[in-house]
Protein backbone atom coordinates (compact mmCIF):
# COMPACT_ATOMS: atom_id res chain seq x y z
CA UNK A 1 2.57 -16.72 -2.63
CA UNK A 2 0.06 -18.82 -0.59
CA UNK A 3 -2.92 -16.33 -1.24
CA UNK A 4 -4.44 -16.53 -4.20
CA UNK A 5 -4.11 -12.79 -6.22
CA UNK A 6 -6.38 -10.77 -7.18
CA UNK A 7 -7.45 -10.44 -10.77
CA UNK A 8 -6.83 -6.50 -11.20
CA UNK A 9 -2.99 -7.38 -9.96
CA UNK A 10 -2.98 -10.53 -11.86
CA UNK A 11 -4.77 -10.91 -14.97
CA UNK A 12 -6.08 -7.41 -15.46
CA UNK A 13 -2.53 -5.78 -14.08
CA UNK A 14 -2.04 -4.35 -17.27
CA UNK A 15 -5.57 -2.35 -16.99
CA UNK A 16 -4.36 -0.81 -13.80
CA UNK A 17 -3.42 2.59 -14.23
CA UNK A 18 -7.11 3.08 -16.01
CA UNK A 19 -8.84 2.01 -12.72
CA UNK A 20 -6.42 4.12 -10.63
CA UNK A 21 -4.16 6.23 -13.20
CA UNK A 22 -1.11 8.03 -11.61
CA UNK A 23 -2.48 11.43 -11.96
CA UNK A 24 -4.63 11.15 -9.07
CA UNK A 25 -1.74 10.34 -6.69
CA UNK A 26 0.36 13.73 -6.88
CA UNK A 27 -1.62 14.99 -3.00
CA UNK A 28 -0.63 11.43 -1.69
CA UNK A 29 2.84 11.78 -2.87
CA UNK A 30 3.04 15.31 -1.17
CA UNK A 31 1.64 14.12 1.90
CA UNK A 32 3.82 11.43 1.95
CA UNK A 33 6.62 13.65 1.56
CA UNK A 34 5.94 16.13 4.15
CA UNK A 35 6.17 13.28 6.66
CA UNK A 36 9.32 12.07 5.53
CA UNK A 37 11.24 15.05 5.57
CA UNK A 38 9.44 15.94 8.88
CA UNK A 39 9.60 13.16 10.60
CA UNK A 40 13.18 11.52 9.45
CA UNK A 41 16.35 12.81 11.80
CA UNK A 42 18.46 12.52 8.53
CA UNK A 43 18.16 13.88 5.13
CA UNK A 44 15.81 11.54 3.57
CA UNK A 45 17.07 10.43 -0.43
CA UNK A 46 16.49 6.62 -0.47
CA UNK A 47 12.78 5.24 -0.08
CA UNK A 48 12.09 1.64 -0.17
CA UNK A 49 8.26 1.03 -1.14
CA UNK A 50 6.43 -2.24 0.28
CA UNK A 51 3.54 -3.26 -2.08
CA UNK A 52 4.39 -0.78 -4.36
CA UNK A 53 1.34 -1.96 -7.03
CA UNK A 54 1.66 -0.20 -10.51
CA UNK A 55 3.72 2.29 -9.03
CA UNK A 56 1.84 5.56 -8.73
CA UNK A 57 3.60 6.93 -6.01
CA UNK A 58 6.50 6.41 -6.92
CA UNK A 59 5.84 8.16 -10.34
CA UNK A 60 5.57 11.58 -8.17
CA UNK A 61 8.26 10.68 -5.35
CA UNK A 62 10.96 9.42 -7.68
CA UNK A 63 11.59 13.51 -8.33
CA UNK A 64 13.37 13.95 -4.91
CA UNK A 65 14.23 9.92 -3.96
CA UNK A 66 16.07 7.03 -5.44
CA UNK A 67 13.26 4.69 -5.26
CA UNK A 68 13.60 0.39 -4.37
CA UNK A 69 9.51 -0.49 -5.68
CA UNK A 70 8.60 -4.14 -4.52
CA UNK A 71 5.68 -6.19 -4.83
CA UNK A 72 4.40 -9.56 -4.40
CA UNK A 73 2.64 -9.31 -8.02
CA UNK A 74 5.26 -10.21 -10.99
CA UNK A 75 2.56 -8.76 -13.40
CA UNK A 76 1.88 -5.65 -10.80
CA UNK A 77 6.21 -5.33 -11.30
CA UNK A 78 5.93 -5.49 -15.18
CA UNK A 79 3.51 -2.69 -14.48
CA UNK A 80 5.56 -0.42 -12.34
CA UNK A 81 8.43 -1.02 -14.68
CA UNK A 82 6.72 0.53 -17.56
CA UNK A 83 5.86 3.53 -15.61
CA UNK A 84 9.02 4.13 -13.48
CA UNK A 85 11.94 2.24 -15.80
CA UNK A 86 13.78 4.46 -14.06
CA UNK A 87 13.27 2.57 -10.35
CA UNK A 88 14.88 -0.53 -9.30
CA UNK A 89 12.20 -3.06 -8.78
CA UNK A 90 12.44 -6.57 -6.19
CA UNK A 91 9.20 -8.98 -6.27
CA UNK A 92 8.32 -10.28 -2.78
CA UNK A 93 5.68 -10.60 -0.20
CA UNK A 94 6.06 -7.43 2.47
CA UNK A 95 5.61 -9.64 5.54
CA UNK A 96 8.34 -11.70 5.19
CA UNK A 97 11.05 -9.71 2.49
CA UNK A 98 14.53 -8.89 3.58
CA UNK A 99 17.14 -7.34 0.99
CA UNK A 100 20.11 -6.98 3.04
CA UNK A 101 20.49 -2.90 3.33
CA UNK A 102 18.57 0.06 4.91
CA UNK A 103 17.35 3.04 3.62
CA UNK A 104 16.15 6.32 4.79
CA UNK A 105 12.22 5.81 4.54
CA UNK A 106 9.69 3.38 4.09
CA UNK A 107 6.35 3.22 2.47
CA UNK A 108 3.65 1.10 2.34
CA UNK A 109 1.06 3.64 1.87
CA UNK A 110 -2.44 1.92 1.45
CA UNK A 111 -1.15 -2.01 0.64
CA UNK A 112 -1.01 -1.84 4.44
CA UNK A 113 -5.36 -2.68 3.87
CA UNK A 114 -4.33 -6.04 2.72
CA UNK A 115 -3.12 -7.03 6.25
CA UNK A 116 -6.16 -8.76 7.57
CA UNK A 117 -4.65 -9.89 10.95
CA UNK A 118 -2.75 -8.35 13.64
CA UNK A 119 0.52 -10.86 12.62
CA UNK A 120 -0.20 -9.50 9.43
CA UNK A 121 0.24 -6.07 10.39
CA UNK A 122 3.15 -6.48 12.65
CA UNK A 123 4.93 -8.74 9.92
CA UNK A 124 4.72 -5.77 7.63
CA UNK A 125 6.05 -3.58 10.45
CA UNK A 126 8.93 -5.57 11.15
CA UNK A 127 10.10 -5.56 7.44
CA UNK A 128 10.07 -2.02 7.34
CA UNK A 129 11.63 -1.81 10.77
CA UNK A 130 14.47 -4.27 9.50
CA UNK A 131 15.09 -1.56 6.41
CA UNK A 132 15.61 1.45 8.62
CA UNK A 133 18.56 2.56 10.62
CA UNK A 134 17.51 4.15 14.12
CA UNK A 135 16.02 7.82 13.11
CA UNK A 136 14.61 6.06 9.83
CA UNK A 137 10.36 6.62 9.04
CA UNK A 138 7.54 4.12 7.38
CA UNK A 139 4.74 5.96 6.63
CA UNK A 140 1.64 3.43 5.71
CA UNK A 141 -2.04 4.79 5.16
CA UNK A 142 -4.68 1.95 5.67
CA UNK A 143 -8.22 2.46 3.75
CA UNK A 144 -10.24 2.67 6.97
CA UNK A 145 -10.02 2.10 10.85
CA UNK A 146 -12.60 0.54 13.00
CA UNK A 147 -13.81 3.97 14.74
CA UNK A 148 -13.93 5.76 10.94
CA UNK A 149 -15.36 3.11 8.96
CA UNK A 150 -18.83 3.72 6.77
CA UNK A 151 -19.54 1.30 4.41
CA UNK A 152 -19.69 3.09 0.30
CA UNK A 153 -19.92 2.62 -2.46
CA UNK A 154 -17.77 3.80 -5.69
CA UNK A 155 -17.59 3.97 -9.34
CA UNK A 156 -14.44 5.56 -12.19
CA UNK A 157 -12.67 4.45 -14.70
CA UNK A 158 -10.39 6.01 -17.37
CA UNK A 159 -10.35 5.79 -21.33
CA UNK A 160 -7.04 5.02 -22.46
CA UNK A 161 -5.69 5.43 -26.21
CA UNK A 162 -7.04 1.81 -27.46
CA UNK A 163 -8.93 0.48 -24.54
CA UNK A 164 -11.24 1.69 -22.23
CA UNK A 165 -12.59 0.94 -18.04
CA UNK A 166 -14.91 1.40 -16.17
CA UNK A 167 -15.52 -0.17 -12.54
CA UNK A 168 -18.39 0.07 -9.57
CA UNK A 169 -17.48 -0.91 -5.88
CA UNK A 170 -19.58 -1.78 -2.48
CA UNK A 171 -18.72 -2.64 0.53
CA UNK A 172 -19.94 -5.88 2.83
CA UNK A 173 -20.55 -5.67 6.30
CA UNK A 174 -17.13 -5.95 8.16
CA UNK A 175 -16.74 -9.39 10.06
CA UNK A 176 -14.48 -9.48 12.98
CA UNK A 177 -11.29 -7.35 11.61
CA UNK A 178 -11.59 -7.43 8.00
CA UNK A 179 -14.22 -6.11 5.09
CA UNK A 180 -15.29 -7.22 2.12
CA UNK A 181 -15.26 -4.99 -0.97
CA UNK A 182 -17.12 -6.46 -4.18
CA UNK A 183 -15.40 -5.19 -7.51
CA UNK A 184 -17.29 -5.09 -10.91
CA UNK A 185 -14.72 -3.86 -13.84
CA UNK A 186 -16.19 -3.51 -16.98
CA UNK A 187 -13.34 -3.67 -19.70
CA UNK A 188 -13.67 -2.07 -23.59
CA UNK A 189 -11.15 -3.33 -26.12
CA UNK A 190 -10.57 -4.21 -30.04
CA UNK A 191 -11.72 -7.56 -29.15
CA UNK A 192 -15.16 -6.05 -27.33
CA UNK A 193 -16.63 -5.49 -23.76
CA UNK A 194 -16.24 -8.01 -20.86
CA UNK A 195 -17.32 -7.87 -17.11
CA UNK A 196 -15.17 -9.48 -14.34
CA UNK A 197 -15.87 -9.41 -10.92
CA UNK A 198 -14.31 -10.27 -7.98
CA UNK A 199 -14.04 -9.52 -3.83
CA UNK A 200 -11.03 -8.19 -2.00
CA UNK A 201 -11.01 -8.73 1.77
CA UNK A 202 -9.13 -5.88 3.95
CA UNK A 203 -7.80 -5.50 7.26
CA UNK A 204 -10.04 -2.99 9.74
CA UNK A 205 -8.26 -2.69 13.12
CA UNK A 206 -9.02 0.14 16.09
CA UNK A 207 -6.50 3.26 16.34
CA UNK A 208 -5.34 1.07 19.26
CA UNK A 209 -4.36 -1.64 17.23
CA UNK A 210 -2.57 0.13 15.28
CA UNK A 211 -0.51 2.00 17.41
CA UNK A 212 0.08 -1.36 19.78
CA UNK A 213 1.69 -3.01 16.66
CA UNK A 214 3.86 -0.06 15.61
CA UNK A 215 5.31 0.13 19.15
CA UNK A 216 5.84 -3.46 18.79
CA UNK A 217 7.65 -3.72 15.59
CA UNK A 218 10.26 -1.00 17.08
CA UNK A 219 9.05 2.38 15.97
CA UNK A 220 7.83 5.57 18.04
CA UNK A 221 3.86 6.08 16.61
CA UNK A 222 2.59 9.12 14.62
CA UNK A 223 -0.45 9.76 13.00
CA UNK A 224 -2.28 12.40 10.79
CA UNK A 225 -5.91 12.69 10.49
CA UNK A 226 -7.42 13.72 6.85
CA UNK A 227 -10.55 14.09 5.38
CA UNK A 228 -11.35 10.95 4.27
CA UNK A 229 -11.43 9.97 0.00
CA UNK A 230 -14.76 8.15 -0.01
CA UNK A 231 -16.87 9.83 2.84
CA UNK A 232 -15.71 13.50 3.54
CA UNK A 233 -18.14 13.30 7.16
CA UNK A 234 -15.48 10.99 8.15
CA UNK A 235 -11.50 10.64 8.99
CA UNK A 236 -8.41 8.77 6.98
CA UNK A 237 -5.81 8.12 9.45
CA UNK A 238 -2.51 8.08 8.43
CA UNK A 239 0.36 6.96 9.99
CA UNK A 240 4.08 7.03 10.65
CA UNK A 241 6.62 5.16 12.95
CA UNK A 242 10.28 6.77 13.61
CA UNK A 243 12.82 3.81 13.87
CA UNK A 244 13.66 3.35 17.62
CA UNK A 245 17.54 2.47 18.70
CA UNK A 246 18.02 -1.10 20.79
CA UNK A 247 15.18 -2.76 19.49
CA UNK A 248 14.82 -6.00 20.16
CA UNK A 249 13.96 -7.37 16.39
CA UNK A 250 10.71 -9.23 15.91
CA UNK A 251 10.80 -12.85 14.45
CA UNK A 252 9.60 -12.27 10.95
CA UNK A 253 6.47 -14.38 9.55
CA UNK A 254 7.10 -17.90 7.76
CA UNK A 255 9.55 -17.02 4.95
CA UNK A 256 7.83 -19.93 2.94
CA UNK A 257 5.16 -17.23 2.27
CA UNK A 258 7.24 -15.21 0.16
CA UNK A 259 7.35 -15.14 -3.46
């Protein structure tokens, strides 16, 4: 891939499900869910999941769908694999993947964040577009949205049975349409404590935007409003696109960009 990765889906992959275990995702799932089978104008049993990461979703979903997990992380795969063996599993960039076949739902839940421009977006759009017959739904939930954001800050971690992991977040001041979030990930093991830090940089577009670019990739917009994770005072937006018939298809990003 051309962007470098960051270290918790690189390096510290494997230390994943203690910064975000599975557990945690079983509302997400549901809510994910409910749009599907809402939304879809066909029984919904195949999902196809863009940027999958370690697979947390899918952990909960893969009870009522056969589930295709990709991601752009090899090591974020190996991680998915060990939780959902079960699941077939494809490695490649979101923006510019094409497998050949359609299914009845896509999801790119909150990966979408990593999208920093609009071609970005609409890249990812037009991938999950290219995976869905007419009547087909992607359902994506992006961290924040212009009108929503607050910056906060955040700490967890999890013990696991041999290790251990703790973490503390903050957020930069956004600069045009991305954020800065600063990661500290303190990390307990047979072999002692370390600190790593790094900083991811997200995508933070206008409800606008958003809706613009899901027209534009060939899907009818939805969205949901919930209380946001982070800052209950505000709004999580999330959002769902039903696969229009006799759309012209949108000239996919570079493929030299995927893994």
């Amino acid at each position: 891939m051309s962007e470098a990765t960051p270290l918790m889906y690189g390096e510290l992959a494997s230390w994943f499900h203690l910064l975000t275990p599975p557990k945690d995702y079983v509302e997400t799932a549901a809510s994910h869910r409910e749009l599907f089978e809402t939304l879809s104008s066909k029984p919904v049993r195949t999902v196809l999941e863009l940027g999958a990461g370690g697979g947390n979703n899918a952990s909960h979903l893969k009870a009522w769908y056969q589930m295709t997990l990709t991601d752009r992380s090899p090591e974020m795969i190996a991680t998915s694999r060990g939780l959902n063996p079960e699941c077939e599993h494809v490695e490649g960039d979101m923006r510019s993947l094409r497998l050949g076949r359609t299914f009845d739902a896509v999801l790119i839940d909150d990966a979408i964040s990593y999208m920093t421009t609009e071609q970005d977006v609409l890249a990812a759009l037009t991938t999950a577009r290219a995976h869905l017959e007419p009547g087909g739904v992607v359902v994506f939930a992006p961290d924040e949205t212009a009108e929503e954001y607050v910056p906060a800050t955040e700490h967890g971690g999890e013990d696991g049975e041999d290790r251990a992991m703790r973490y503390f977040s903050w957020d930069d001041v956004p600069v045009g349409t991305t954020v800065r979030t600063i990661y500290v990930y303190v990390l307990r093991d047979a072999n002692g404590v370390r600190v790593e830090h790094e900083i991811h940089t997200f995508g933070l577009f206008p409800l606008a935007t958003w809706e613009t670019l899901i027209r534009r990739a060939g899907f009818e917009p939805h969205r949901r409003s919930v209380e946001h994770w982070q800052h209950p005072q505000t709004k999580q937006y999330i959002f769902a696109g039903v696969a229009k018939s006799g759309t012209k298809k949108v000239r996919a990003r570079d493929p030299r960009i995927a893994i």
